[in-house]
C-alpha atoms as a PDB file:
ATOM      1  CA  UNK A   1      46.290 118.822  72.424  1.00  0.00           C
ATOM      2  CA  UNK A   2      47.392 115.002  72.628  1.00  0.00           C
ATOM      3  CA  UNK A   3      50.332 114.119  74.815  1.00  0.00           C
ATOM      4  CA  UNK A   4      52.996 112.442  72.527  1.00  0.00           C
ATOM      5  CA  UNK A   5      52.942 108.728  73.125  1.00  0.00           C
ATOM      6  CA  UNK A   6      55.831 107.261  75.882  1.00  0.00           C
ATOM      7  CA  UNK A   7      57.894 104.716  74.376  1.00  0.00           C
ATOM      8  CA  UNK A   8      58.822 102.068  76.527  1.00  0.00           C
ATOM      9  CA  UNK A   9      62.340  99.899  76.531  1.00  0.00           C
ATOM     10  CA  UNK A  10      62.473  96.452  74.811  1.00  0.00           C
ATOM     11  CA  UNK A  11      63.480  93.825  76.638  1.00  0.00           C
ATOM     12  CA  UNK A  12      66.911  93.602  74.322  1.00  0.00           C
ATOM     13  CA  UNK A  13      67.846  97.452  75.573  1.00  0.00           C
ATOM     14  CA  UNK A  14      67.364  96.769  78.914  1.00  0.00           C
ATOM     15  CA  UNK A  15      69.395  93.837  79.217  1.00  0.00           C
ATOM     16  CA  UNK A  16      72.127  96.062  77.196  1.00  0.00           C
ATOM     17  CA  UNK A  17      71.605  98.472  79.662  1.00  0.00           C
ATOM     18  CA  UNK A  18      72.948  95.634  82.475  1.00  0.00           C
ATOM     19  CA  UNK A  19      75.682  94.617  81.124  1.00  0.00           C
ATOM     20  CA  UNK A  20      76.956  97.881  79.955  1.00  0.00           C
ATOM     21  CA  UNK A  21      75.867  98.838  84.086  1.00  0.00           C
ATOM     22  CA  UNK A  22      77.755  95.715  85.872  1.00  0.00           C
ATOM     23  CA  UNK A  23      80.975  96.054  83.535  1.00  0.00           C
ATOM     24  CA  UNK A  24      81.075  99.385  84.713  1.00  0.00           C
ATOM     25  CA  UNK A  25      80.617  98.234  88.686  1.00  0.00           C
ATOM     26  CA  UNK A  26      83.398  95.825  88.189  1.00  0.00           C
ATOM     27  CA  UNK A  27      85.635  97.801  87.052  1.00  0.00           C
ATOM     28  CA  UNK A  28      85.191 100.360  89.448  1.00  0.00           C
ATOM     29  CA  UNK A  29      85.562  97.693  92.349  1.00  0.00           C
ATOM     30  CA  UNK A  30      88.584  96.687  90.322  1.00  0.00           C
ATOM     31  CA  UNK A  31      90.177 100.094  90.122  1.00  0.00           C
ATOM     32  CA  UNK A  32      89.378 100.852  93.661  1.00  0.00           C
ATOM     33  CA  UNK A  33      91.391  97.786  94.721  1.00  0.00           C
ATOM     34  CA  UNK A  34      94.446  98.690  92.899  1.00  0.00           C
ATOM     35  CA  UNK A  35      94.529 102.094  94.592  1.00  0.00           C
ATOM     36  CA  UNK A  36      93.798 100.145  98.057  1.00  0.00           C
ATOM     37  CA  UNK A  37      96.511  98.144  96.840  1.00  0.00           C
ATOM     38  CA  UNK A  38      98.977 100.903  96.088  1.00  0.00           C
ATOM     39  CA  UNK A  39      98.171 103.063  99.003  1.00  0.00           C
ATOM     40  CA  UNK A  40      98.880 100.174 101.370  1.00  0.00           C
ATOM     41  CA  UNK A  41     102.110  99.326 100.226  1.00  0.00           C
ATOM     42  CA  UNK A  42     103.118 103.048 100.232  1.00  0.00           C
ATOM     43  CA  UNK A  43     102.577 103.216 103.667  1.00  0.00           C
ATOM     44  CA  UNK A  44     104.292  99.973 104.286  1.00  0.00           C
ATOM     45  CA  UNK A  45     107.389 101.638 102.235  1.00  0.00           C
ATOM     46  CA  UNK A  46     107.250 104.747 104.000  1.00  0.00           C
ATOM     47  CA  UNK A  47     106.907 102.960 107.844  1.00  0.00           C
ATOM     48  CA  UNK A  48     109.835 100.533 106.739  1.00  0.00           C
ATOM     49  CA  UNK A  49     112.306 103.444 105.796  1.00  0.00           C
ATOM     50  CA  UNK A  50     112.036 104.794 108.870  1.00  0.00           C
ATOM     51  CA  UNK A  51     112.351 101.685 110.788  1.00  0.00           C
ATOM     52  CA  UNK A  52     115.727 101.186 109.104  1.00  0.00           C
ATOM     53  CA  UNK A  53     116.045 104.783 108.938  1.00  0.00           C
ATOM     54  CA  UNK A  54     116.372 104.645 113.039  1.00  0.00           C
ATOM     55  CA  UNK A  55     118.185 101.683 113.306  1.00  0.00           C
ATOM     56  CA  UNK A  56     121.335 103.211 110.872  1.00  0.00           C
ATOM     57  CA  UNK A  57     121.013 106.200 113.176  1.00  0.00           C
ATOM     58  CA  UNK A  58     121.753 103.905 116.115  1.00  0.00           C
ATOM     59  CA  UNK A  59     124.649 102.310 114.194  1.00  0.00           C
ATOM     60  CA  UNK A  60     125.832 105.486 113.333  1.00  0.00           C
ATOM     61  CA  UNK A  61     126.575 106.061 117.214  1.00  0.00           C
ATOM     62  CA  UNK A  62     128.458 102.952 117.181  1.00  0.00           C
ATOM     63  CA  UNK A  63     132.435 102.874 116.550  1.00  0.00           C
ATOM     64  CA  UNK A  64     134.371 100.633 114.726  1.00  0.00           C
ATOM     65  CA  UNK A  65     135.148  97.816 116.953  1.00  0.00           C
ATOM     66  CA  UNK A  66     131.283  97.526 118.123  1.00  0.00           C
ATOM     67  CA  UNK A  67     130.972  97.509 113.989  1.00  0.00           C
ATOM     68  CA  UNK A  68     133.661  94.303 114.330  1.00  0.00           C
ATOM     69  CA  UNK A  69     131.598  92.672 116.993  1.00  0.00           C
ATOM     70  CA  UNK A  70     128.086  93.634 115.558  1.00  0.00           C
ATOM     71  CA  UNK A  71     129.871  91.607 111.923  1.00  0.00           C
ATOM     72  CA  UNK A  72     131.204  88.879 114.025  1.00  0.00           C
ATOM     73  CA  UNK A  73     128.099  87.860 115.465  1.00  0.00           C
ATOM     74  CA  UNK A  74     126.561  86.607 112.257  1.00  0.00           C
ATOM     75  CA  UNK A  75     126.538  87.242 108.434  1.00  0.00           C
ATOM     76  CA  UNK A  76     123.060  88.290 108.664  1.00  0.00           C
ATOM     77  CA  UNK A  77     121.422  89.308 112.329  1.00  0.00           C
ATOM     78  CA  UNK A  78     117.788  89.858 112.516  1.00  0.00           C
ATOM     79  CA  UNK A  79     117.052  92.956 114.934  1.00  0.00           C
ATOM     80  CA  UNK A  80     114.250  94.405 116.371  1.00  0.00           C
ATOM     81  CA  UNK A  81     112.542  97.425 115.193  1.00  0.00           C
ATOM     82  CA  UNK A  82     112.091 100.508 117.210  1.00  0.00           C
ATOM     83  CA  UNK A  83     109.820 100.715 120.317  1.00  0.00           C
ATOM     84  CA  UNK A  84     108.204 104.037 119.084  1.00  0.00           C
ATOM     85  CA  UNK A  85     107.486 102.920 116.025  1.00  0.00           C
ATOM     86  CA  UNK A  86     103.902 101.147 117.680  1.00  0.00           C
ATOM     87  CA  UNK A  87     101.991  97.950 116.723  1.00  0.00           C
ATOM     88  CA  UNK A  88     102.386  98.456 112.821  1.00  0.00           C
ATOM     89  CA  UNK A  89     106.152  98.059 112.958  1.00  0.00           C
ATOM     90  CA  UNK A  90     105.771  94.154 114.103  1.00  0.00           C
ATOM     91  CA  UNK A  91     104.874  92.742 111.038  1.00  0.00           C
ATOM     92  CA  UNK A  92     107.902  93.612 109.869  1.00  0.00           C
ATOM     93  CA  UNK A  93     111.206  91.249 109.705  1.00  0.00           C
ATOM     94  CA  UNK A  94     114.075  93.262 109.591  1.00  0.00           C
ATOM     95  CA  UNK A  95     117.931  92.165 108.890  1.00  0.00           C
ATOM     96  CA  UNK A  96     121.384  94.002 109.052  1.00  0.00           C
ATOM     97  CA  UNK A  97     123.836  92.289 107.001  1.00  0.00           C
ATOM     98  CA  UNK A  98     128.072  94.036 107.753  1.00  0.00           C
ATOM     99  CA  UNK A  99     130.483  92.952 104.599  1.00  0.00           C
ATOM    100  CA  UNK A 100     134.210  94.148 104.600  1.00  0.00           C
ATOM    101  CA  UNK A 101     134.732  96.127 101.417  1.00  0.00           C
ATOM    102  CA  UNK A 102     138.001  97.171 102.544  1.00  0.00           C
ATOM    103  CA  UNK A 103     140.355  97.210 105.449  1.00  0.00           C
ATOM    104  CA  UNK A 104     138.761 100.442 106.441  1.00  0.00           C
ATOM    105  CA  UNK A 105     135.201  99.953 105.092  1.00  0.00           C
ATOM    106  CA  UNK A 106     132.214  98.332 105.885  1.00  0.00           C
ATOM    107  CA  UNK A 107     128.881  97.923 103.747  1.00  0.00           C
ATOM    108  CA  UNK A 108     125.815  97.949 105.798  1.00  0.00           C
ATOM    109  CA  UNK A 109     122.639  96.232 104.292  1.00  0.00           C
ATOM    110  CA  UNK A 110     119.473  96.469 106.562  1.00  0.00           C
ATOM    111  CA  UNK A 111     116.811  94.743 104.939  1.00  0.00           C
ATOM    112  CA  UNK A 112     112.998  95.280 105.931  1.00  0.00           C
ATOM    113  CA  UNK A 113     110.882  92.376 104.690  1.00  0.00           C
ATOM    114  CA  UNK A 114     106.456  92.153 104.751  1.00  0.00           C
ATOM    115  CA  UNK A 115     103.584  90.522 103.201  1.00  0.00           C
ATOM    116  CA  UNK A 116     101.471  93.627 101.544  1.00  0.00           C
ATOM    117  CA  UNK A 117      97.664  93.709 101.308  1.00  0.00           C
ATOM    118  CA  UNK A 118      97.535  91.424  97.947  1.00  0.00           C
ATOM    119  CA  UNK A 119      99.747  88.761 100.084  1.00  0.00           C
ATOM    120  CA  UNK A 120     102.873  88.779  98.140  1.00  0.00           C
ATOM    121  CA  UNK A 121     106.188  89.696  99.976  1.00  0.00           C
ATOM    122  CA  UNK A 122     107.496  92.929  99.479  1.00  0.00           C
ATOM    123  CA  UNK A 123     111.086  94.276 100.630  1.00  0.00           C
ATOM    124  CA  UNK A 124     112.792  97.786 101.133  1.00  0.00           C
ATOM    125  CA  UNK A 125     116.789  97.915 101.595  1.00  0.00           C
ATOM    126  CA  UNK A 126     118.781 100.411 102.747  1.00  0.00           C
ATOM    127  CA  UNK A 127     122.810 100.167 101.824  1.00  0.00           C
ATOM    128  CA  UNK A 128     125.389 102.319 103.846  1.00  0.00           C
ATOM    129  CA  UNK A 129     128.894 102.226 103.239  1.00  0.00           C
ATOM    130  CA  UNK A 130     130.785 103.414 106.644  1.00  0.00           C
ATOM    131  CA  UNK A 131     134.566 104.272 107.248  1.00  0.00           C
ATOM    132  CA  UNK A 132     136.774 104.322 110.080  1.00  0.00           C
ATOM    133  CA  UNK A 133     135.876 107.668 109.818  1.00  0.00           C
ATOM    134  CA  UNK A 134     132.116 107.896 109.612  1.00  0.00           C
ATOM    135  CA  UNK A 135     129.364 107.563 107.204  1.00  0.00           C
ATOM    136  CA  UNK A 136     130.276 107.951 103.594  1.00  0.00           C
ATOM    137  CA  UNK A 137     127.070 107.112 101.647  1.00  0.00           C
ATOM    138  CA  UNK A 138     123.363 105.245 101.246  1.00  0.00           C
ATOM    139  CA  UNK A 139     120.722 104.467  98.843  1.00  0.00           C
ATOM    140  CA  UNK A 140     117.565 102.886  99.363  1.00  0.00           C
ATOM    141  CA  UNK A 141     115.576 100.248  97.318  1.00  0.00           C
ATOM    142  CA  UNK A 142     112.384  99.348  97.785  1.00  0.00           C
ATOM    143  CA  UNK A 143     110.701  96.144  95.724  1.00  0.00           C
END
């Protein structure tokens, strides 16, 4: 018995073959770098909440005339992040900014602010309204 023949590529199918192969390795690479991309500025959003997280729990320990003085000392006041948080936490820039939204309210914006892994800036607020008599409400944004 005879073997059938083997039929061998043209040039034309091969070079098909490249393209169709390299579109598909730069789009993977692409892919991959928006998930790089995403995971890094989760992490950033999820370290910068608890940065301001800690820093409205050490306002929260503070009464209303250290509230006054903390307002007094500037519209906005950079501070510095926790300690604890380790080496990640200082390339962040973070801000408290104390409005008067009544005679017996304050709003609290802290304000974490840091360029992400594509370079462009990227911020995550936390608002706080607090009473004379203690914490009322927050919500966090993150952009």
């Amino acid at each position: 018995m005879k073997r059938p023949a083997r039929r061998a590529f043209t040039l034309l199918e091969v070079m098909v073959a490249s393209v169709v192969l390299l579109f598909g390795i730069v789009s993977a690479i692409g892919a991959m770098q928006a998930g790089l991309q995403a995971m890094d500025r989760a992490r950033h959003v999820a370290l910068a909440t608890q940065l301001l997280q800690s820093e409205l729990e050490q306002l929260r320990l503070k009464n209303w005339t250290q509230l006054e003085s903390l307002q007094a000392a500037g519209a906005t006041a950079t501070f510095t992040p926790d300690r604890n948080a380790g080496a990640a936490a200082g390339r962040f820039t973070c801000s408290r900014q104390i409005a008067t939204l009544r005679a017996d309210m304050k709003e609290i914006t802290l304000t974490a602010e840091w360029r992400g892994y594509d370079g462009r800036p990227h911020t995550t607020r936390l608002i706080t309204r607090y009473a004379k008599n203690g914490l009322n409400d927050y919500i966090s944004t993150a952009h």
